[in-house]
PDB file of N, CA and C in Angstrom:
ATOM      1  N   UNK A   1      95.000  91.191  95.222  1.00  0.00           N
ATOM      2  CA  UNK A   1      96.305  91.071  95.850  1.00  0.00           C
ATOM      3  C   UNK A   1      97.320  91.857  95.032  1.00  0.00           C
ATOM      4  N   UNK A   2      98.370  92.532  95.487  1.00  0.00           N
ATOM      5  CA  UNK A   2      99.228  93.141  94.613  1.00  0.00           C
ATOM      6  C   UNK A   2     100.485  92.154  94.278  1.00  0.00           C
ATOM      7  N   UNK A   3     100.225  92.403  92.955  1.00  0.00           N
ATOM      8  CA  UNK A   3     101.123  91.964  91.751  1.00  0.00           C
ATOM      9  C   UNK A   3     102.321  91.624  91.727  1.00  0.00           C
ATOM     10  N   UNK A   4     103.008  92.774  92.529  1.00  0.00           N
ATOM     11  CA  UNK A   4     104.008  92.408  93.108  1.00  0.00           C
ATOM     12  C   UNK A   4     104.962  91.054  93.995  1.00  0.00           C
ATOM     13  N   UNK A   5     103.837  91.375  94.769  1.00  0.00           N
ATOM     14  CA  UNK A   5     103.868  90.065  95.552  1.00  0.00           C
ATOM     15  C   UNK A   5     103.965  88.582  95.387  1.00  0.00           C
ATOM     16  N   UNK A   6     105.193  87.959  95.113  1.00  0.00           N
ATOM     17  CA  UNK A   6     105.538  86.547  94.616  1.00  0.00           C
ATOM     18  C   UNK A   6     105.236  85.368  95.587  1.00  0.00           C
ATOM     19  N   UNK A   7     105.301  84.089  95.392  1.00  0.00           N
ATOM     20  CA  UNK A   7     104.700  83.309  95.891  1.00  0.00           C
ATOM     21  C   UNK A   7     106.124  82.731  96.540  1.00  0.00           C
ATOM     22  N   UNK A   8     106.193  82.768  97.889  1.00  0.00           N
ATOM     23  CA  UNK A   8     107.739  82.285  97.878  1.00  0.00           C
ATOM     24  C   UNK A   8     107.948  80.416  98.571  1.00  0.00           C
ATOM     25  N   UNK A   9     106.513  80.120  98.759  1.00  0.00           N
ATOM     26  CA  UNK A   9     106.853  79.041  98.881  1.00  0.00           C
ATOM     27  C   UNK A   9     106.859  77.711  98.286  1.00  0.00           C
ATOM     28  N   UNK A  10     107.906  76.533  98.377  1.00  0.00           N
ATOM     29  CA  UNK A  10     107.881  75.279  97.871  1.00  0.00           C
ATOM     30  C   UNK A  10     109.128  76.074  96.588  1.00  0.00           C
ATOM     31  N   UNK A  11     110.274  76.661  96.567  1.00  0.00           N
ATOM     32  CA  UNK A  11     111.037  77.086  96.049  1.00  0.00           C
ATOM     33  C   UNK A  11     112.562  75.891  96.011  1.00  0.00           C
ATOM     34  N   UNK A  12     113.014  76.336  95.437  1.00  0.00           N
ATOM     35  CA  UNK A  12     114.474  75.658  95.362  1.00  0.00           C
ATOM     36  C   UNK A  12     115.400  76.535  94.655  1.00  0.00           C
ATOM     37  N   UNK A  13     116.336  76.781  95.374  1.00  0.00           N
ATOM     38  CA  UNK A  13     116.758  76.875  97.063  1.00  0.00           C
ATOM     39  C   UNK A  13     114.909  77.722  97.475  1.00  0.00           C
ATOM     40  N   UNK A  14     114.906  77.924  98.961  1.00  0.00           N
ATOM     41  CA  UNK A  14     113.957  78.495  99.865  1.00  0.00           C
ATOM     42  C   UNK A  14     114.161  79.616  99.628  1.00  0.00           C
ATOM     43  N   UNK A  15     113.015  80.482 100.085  1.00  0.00           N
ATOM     44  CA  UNK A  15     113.111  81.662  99.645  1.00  0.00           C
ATOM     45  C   UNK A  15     114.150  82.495 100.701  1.00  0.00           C
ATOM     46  N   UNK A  16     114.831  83.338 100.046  1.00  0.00           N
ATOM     47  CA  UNK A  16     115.841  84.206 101.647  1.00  0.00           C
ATOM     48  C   UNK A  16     115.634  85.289 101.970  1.00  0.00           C
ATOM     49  N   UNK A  17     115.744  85.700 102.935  1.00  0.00           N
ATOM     50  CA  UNK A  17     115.563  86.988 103.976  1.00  0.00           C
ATOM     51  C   UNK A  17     114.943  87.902 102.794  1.00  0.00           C
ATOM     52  N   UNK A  18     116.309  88.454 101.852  1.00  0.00           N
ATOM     53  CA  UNK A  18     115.696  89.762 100.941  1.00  0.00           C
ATOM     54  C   UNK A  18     114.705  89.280 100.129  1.00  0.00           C
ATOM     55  N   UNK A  19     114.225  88.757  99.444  1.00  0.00           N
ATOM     56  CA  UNK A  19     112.689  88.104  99.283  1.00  0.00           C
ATOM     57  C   UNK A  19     111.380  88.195 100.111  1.00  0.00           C
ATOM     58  N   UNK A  20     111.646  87.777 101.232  1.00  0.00           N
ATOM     59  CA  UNK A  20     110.777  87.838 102.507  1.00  0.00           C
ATOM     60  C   UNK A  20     110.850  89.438 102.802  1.00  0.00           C
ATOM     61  N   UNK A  21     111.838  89.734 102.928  1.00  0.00           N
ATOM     62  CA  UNK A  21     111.324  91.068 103.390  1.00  0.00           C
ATOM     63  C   UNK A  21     111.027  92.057 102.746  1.00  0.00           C
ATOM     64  N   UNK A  22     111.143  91.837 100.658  1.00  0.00           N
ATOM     65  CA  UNK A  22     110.452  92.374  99.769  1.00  0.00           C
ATOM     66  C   UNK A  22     109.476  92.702 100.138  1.00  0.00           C
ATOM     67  N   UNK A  23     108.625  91.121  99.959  1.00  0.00           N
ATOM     68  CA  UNK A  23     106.996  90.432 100.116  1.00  0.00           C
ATOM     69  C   UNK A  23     106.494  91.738 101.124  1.00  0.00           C
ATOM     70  N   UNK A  24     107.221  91.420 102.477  1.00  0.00           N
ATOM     71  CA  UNK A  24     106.432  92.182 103.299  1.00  0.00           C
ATOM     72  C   UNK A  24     106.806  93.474 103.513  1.00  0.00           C
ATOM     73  N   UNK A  25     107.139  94.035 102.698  1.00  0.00           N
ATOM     74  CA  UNK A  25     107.695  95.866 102.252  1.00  0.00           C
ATOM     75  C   UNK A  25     106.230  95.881 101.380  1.00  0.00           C
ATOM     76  N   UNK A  26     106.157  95.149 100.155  1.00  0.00           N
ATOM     77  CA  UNK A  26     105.100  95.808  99.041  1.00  0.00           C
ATOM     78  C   UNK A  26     103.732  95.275 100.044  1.00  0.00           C
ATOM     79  N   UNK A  27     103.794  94.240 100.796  1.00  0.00           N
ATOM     80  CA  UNK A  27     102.171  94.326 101.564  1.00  0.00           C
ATOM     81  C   UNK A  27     102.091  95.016 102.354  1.00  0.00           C
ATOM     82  N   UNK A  28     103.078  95.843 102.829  1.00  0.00           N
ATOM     83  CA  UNK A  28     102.653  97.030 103.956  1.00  0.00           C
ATOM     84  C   UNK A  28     102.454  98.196 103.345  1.00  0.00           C
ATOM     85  N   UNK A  29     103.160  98.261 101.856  1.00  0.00           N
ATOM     86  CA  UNK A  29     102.943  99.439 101.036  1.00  0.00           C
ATOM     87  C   UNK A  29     101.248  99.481 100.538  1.00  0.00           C
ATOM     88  N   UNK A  30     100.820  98.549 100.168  1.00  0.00           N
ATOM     89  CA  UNK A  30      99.472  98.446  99.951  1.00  0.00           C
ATOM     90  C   UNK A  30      98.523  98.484 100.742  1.00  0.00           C
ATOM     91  N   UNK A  31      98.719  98.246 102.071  1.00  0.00           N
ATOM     92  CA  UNK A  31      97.578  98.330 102.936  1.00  0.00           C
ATOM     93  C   UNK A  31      97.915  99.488 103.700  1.00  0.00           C
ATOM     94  N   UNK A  32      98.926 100.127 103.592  1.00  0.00           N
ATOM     95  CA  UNK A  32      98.777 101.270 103.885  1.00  0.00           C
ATOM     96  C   UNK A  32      98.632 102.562 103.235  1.00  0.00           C
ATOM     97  N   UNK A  33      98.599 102.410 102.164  1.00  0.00           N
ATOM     98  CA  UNK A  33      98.176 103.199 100.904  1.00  0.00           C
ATOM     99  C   UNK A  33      99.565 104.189 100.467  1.00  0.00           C
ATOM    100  N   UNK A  34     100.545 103.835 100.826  1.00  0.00           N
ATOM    101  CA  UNK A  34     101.816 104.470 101.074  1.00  0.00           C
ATOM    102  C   UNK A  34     103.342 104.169 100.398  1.00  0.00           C
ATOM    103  N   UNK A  35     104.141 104.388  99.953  1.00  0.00           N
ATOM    104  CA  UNK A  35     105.230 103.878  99.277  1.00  0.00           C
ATOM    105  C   UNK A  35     106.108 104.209 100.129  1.00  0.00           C
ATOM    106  N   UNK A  36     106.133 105.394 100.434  1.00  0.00           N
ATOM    107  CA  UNK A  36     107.176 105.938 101.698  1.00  0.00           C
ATOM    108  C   UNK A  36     106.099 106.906 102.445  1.00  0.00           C
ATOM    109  N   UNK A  37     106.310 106.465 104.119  1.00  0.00           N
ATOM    110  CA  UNK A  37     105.521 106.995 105.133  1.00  0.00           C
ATOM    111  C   UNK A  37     106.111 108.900 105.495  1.00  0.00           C
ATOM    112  N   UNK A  38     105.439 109.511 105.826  1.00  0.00           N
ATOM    113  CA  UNK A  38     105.702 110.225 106.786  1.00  0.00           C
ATOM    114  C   UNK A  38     106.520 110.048 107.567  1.00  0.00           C
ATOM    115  N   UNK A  39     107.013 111.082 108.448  1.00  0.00           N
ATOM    116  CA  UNK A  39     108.274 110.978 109.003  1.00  0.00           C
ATOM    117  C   UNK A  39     107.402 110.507 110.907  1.00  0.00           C
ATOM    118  N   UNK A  40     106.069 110.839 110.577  1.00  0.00           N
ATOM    119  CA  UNK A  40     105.633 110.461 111.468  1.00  0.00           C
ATOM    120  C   UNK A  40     105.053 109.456 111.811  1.00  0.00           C
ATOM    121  N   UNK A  41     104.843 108.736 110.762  1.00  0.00           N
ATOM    122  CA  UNK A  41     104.583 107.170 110.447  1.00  0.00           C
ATOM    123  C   UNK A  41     105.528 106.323 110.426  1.00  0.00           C
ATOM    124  N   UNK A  42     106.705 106.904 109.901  1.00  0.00           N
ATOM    125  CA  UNK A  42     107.721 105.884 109.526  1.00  0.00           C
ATOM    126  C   UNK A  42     108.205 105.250 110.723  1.00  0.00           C
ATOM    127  N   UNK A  43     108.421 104.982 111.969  1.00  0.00           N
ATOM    128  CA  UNK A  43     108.548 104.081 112.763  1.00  0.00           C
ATOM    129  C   UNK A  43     107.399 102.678 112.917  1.00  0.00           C
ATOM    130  N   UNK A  44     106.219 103.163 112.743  1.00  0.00           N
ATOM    131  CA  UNK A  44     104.954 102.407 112.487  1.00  0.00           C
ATOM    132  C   UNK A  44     105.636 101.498 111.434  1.00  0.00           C
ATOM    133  N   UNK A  45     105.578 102.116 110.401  1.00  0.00           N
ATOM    134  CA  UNK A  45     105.510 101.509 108.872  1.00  0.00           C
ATOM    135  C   UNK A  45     106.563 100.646 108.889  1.00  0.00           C
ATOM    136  N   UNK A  46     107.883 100.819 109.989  1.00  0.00           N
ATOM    137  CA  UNK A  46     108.682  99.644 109.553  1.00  0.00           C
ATOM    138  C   UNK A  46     109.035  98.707 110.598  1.00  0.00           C
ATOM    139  N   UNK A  47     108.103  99.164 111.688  1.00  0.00           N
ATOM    140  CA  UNK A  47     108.075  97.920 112.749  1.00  0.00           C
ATOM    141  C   UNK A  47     107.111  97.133 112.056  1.00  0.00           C
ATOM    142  N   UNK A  48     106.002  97.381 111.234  1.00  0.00           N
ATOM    143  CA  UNK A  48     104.691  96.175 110.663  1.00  0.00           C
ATOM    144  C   UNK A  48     105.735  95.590 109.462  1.00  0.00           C
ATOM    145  N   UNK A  49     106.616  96.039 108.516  1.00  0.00           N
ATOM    146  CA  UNK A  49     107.536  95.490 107.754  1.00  0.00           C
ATOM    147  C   UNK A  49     108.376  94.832 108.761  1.00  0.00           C
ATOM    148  N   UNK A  50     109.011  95.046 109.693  1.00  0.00           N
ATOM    149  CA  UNK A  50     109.455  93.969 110.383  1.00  0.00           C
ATOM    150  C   UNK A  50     108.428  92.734 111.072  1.00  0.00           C
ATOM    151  N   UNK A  51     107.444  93.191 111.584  1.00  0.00           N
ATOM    152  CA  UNK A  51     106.545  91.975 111.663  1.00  0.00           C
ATOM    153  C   UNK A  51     105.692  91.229 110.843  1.00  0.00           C
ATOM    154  N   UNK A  52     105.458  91.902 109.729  1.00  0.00           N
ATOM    155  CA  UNK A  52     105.182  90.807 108.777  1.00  0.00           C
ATOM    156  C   UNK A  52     106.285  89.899 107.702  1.00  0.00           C
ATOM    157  N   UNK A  53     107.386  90.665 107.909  1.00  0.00           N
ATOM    158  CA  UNK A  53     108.095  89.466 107.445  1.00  0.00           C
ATOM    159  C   UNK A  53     108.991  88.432 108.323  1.00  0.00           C
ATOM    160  N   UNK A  54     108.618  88.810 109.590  1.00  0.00           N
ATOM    161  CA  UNK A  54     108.811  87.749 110.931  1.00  0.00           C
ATOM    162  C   UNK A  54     107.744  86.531 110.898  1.00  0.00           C
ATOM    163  N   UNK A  55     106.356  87.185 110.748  1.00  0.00           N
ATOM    164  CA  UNK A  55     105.064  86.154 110.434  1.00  0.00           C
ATOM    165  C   UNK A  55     105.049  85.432 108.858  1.00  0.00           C
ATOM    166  N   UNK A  56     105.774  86.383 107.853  1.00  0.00           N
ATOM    167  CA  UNK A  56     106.132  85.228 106.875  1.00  0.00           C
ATOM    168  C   UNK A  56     107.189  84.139 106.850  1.00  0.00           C
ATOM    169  N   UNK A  57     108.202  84.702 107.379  1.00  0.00           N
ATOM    170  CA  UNK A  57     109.099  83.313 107.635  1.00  0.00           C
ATOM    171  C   UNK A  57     108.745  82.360 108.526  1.00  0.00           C
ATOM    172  N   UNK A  58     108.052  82.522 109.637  1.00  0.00           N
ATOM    173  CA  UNK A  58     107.197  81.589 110.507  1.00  0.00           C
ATOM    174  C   UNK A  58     106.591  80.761 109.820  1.00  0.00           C
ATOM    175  N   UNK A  59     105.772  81.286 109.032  1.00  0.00           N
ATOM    176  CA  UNK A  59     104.569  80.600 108.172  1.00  0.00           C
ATOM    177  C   UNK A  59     105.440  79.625 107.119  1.00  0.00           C
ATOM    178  N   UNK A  60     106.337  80.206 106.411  1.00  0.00           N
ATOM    179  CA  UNK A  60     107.087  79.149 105.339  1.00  0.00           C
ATOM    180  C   UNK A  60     107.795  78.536 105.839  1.00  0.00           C
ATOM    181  N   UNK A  61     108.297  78.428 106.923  1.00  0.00           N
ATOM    182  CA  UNK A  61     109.429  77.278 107.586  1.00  0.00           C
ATOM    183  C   UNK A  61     108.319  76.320 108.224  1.00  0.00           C
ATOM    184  N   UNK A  62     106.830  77.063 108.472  1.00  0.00           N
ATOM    185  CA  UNK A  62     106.225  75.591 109.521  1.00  0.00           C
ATOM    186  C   UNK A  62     105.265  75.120 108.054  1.00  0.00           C
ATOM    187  N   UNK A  63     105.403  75.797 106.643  1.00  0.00           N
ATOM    188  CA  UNK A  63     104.401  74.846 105.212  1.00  0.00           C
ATOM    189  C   UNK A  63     105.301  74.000 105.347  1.00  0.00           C
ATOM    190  N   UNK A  64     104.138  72.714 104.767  1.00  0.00           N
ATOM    191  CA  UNK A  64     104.755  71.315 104.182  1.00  0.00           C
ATOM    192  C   UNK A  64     103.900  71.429 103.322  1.00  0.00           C
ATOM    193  N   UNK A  65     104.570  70.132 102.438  1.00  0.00           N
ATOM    194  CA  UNK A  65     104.235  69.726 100.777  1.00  0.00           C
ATOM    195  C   UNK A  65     104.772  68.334 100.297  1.00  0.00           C
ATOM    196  N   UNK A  66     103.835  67.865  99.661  1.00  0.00           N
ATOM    197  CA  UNK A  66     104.266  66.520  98.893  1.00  0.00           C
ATOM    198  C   UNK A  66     104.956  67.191  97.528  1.00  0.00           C
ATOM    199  N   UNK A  67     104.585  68.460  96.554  1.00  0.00           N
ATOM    200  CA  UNK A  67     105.006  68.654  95.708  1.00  0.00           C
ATOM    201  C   UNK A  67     106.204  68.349  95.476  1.00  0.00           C
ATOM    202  N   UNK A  68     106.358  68.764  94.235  1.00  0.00           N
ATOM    203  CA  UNK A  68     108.127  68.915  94.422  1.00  0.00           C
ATOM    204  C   UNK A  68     108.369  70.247  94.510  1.00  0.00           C
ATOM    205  N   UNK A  69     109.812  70.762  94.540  1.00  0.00           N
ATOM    206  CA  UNK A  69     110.443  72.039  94.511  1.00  0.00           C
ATOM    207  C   UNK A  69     109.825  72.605  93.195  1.00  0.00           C
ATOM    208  N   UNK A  70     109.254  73.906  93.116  1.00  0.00           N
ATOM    209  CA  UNK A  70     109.261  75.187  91.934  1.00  0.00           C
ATOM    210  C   UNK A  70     110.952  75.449  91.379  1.00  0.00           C
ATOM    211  N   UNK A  71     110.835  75.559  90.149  1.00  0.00           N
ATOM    212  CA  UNK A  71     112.139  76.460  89.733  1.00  0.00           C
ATOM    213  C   UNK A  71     112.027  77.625  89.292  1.00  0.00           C
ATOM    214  N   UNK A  72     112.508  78.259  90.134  1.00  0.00           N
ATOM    215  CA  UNK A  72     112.280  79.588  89.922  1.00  0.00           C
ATOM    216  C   UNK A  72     112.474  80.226  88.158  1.00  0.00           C
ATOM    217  N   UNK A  73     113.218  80.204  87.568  1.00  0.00           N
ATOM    218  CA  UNK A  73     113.606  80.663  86.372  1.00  0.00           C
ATOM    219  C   UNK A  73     112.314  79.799  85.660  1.00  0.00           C
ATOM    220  N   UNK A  74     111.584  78.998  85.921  1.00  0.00           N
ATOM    221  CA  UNK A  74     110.830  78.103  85.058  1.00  0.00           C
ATOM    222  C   UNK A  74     109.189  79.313  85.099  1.00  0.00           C
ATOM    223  N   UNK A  75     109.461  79.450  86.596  1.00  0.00           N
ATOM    224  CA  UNK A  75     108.106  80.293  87.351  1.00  0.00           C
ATOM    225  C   UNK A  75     108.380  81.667  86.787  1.00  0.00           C
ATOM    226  N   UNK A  76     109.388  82.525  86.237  1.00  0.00           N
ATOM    227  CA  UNK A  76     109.801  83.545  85.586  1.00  0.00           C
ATOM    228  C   UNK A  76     109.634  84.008  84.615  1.00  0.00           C
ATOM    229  N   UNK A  77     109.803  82.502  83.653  1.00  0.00           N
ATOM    230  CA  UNK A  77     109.369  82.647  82.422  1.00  0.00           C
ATOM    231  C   UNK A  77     107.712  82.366  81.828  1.00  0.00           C
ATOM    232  N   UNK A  78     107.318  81.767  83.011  1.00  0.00           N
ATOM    233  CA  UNK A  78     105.579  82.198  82.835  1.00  0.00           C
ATOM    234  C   UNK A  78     105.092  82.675  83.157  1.00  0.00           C
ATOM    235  N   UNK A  79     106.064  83.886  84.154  1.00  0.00           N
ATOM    236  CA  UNK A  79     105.012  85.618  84.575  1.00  0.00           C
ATOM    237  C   UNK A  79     105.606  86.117  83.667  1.00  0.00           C
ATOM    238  N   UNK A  80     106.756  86.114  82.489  1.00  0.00           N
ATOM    239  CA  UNK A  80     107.212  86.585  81.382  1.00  0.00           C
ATOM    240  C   UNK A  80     105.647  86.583  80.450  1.00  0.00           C
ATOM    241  N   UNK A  81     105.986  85.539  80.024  1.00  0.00           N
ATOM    242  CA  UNK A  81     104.706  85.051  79.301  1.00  0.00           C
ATOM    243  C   UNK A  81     103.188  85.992  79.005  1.00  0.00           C
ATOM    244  N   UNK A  82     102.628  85.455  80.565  1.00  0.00           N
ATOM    245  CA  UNK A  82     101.424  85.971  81.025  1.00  0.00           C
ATOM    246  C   UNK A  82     101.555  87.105  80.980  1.00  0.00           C
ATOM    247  N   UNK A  83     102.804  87.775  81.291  1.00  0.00           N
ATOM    248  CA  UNK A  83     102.828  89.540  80.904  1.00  0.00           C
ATOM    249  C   UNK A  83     102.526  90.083  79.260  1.00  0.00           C
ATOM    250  N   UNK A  84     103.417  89.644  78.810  1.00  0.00           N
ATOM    251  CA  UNK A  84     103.485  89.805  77.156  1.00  0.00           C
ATOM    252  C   UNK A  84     102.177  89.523  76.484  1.00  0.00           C
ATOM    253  N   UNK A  85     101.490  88.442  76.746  1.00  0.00           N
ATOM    254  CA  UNK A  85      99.868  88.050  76.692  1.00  0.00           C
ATOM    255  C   UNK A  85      98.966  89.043  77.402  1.00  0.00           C
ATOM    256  N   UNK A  86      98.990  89.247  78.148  1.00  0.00           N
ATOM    257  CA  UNK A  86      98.371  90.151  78.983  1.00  0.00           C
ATOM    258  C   UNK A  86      98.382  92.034  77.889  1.00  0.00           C
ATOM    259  N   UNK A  87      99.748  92.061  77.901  1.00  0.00           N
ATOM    260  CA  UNK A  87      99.612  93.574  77.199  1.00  0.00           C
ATOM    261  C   UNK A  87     100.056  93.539  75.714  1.00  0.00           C
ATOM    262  N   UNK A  88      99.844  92.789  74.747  1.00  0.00           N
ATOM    263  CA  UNK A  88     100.297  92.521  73.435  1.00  0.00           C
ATOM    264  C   UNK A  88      98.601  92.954  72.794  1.00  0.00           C
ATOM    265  N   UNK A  89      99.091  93.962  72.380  1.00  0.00           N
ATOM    266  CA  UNK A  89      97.871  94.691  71.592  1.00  0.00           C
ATOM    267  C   UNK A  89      98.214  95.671  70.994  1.00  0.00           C
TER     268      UNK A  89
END
């Protein structure tokens, strides 16, 4: 899965629009092998960025959870972490 890609649900506050439509910018960038399309693609490339982040907000407004809320700054500082661990050599 690309790296990029954050987990936006069970958040506090919820995740909003520019988040969501991050998410589904870098998953269309990856499955389409592309960062920026062609000029002949690019209508393609950003109607599927508009529909996948139509099908992600669908999907996180109809999750439920007993958890509690994530804090974000808490969830920040342990992809901090895991980064620094990860490349500390």
């Amino acid at each position: 899965m690309c790296r990029n890609i954050r987990q936006l649900h069970n958040f506090e506050p919820p995740a909003n629009e520019e988040e969501v439509d991050d998410a589904a910018l870098q998953f269309v960038r990856k499955i389409s092998g592309s960062n920026k399309p062609s000029q002949a693609n690019a209508e393609a490339f950003d109607r599927a960025v508009t529909e996948v982040a139509a099908s992600t907000r669908k999907l996180l407004d109809s999750l439920v959870t007993n958890a509690p809320p994530k804090n974000r700054e808490e969830e920040a500082a342990k992809r901090r972490a895991k980064y620094e661990e990860r490349f500390a050599a």
